[in-house]
Protein backbone atom coordinates (compact mmCIF):
# COMPACT_ATOMS: atom_id res chain seq x y z
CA UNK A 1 -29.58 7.66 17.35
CA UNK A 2 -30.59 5.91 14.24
CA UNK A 3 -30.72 6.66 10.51
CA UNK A 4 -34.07 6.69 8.54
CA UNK A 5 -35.16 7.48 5.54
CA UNK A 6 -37.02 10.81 5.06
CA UNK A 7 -40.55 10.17 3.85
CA UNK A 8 -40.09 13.12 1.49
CA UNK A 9 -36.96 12.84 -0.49
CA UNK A 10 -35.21 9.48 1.01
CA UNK A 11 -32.42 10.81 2.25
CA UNK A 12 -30.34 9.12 5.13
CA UNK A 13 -31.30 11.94 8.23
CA UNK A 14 -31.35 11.15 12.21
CA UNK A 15 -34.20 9.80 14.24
CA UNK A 16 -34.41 12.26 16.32
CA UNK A 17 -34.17 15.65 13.65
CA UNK A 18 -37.27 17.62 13.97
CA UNK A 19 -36.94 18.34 9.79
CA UNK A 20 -34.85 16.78 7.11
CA UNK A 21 -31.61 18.43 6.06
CA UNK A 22 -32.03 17.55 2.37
CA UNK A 23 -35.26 18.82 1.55
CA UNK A 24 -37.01 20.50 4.68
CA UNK A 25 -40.20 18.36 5.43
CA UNK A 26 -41.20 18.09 9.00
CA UNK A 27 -40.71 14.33 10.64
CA UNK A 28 -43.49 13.36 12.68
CA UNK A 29 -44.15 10.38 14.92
CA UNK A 30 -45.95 8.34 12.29
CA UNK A 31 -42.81 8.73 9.97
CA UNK A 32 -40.57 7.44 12.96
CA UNK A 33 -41.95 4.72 13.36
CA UNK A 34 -43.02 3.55 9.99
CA UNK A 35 -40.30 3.93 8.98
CA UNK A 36 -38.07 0.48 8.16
CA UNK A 37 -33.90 0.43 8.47
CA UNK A 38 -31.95 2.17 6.11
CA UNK A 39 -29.95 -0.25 3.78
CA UNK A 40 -26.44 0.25 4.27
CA UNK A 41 -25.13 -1.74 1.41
CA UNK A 42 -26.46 -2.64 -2.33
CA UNK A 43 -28.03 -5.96 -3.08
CA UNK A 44 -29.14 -7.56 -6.53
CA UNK A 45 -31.79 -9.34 -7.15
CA UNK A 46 -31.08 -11.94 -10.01
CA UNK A 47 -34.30 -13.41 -10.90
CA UNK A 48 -35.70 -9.86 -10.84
CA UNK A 49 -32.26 -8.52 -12.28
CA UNK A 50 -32.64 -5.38 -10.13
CA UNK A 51 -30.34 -3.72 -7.48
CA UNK A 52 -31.31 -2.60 -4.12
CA UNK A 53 -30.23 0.56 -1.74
CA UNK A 54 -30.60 3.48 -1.11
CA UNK A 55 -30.36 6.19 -3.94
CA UNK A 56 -26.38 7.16 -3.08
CA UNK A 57 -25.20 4.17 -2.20
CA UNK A 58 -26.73 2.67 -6.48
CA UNK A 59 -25.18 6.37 -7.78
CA UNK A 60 -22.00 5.34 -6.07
CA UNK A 61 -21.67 1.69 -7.57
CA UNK A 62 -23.32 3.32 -10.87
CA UNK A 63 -19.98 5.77 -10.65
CA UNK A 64 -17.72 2.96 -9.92
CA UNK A 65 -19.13 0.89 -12.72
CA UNK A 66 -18.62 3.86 -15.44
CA UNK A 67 -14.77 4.54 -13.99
CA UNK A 68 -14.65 0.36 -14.34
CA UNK A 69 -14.86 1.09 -18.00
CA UNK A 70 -12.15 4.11 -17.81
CA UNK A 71 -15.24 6.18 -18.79
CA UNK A 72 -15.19 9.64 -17.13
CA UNK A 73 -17.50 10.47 -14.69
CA UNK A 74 -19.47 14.24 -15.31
CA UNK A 75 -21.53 14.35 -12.20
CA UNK A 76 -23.24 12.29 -9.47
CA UNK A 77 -25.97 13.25 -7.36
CA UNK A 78 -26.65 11.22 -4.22
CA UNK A 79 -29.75 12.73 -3.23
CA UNK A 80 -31.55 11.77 -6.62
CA UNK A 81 -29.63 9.00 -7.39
CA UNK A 82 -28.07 10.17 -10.56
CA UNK A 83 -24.91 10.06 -12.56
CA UNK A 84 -23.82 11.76 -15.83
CA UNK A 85 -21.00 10.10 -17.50
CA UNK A 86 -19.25 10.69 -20.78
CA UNK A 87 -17.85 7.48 -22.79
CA UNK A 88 -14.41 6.69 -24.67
CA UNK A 89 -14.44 7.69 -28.23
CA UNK A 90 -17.03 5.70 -30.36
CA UNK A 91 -17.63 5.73 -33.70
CA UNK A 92 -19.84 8.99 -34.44
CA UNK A 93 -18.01 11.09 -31.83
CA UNK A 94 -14.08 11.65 -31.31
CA UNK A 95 -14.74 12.85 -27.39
CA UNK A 96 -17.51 10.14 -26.49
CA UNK A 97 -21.26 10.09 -26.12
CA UNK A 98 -22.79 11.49 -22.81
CA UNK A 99 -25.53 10.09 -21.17
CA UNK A 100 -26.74 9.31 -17.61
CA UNK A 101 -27.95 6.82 -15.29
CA UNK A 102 -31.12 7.62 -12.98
CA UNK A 103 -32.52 5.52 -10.15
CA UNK A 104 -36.46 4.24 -11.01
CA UNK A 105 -38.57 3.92 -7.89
């Protein structure tokens, strides 16, 4: 068994499922083997200054990064590649700014 990415959503399922688990779309032959390997670890780029993986593994560094800078983090979504954070006090706001982080591509 081997992990691909779905060709729907991009989520990390099994070669041989017959659907994905994230979002439901059927996996046919062509999808098997177009398919390339799933990264298991993020790379950067830095004449292109851009990072590289698959969506959970850049929320996961992007999560690390924010508790890095003893910001808290709000929520993290693997599947989309998201994270909501919430920042140390700054100058308009006593509890922090919120904002988020969201994978392009």
């Amino acid at each position: 068994m081997a992990l691909i990415a779905c060709p729907e959503c991009e989520r990390q399922i099994s070669d041989k499922a017959e659907h994905c688990i994230g979002c439901g779309a059927p996996l046919t032959a062509s999808d098997l083997s177009a398919s390339a390997p799933v990264p298991t670890f993020v790379t950067y780029n830095r004449s292109t200054d851009t990072f590289t993986g698959t969506k959970a593994l850049l929320a996961r560094l992007c999560s690390q990064a924010v508790l890095d800078l003893k910001w808290k983090v709000d929520n993290i979504d693997e599947t989309s590649g998201m994270v909501a954070f919430t920042t140390g006090m700054t100058w308009g706001s006593f509890s922090g700014a919120s904002g988020s982080v969201a994978q392009m591509g």
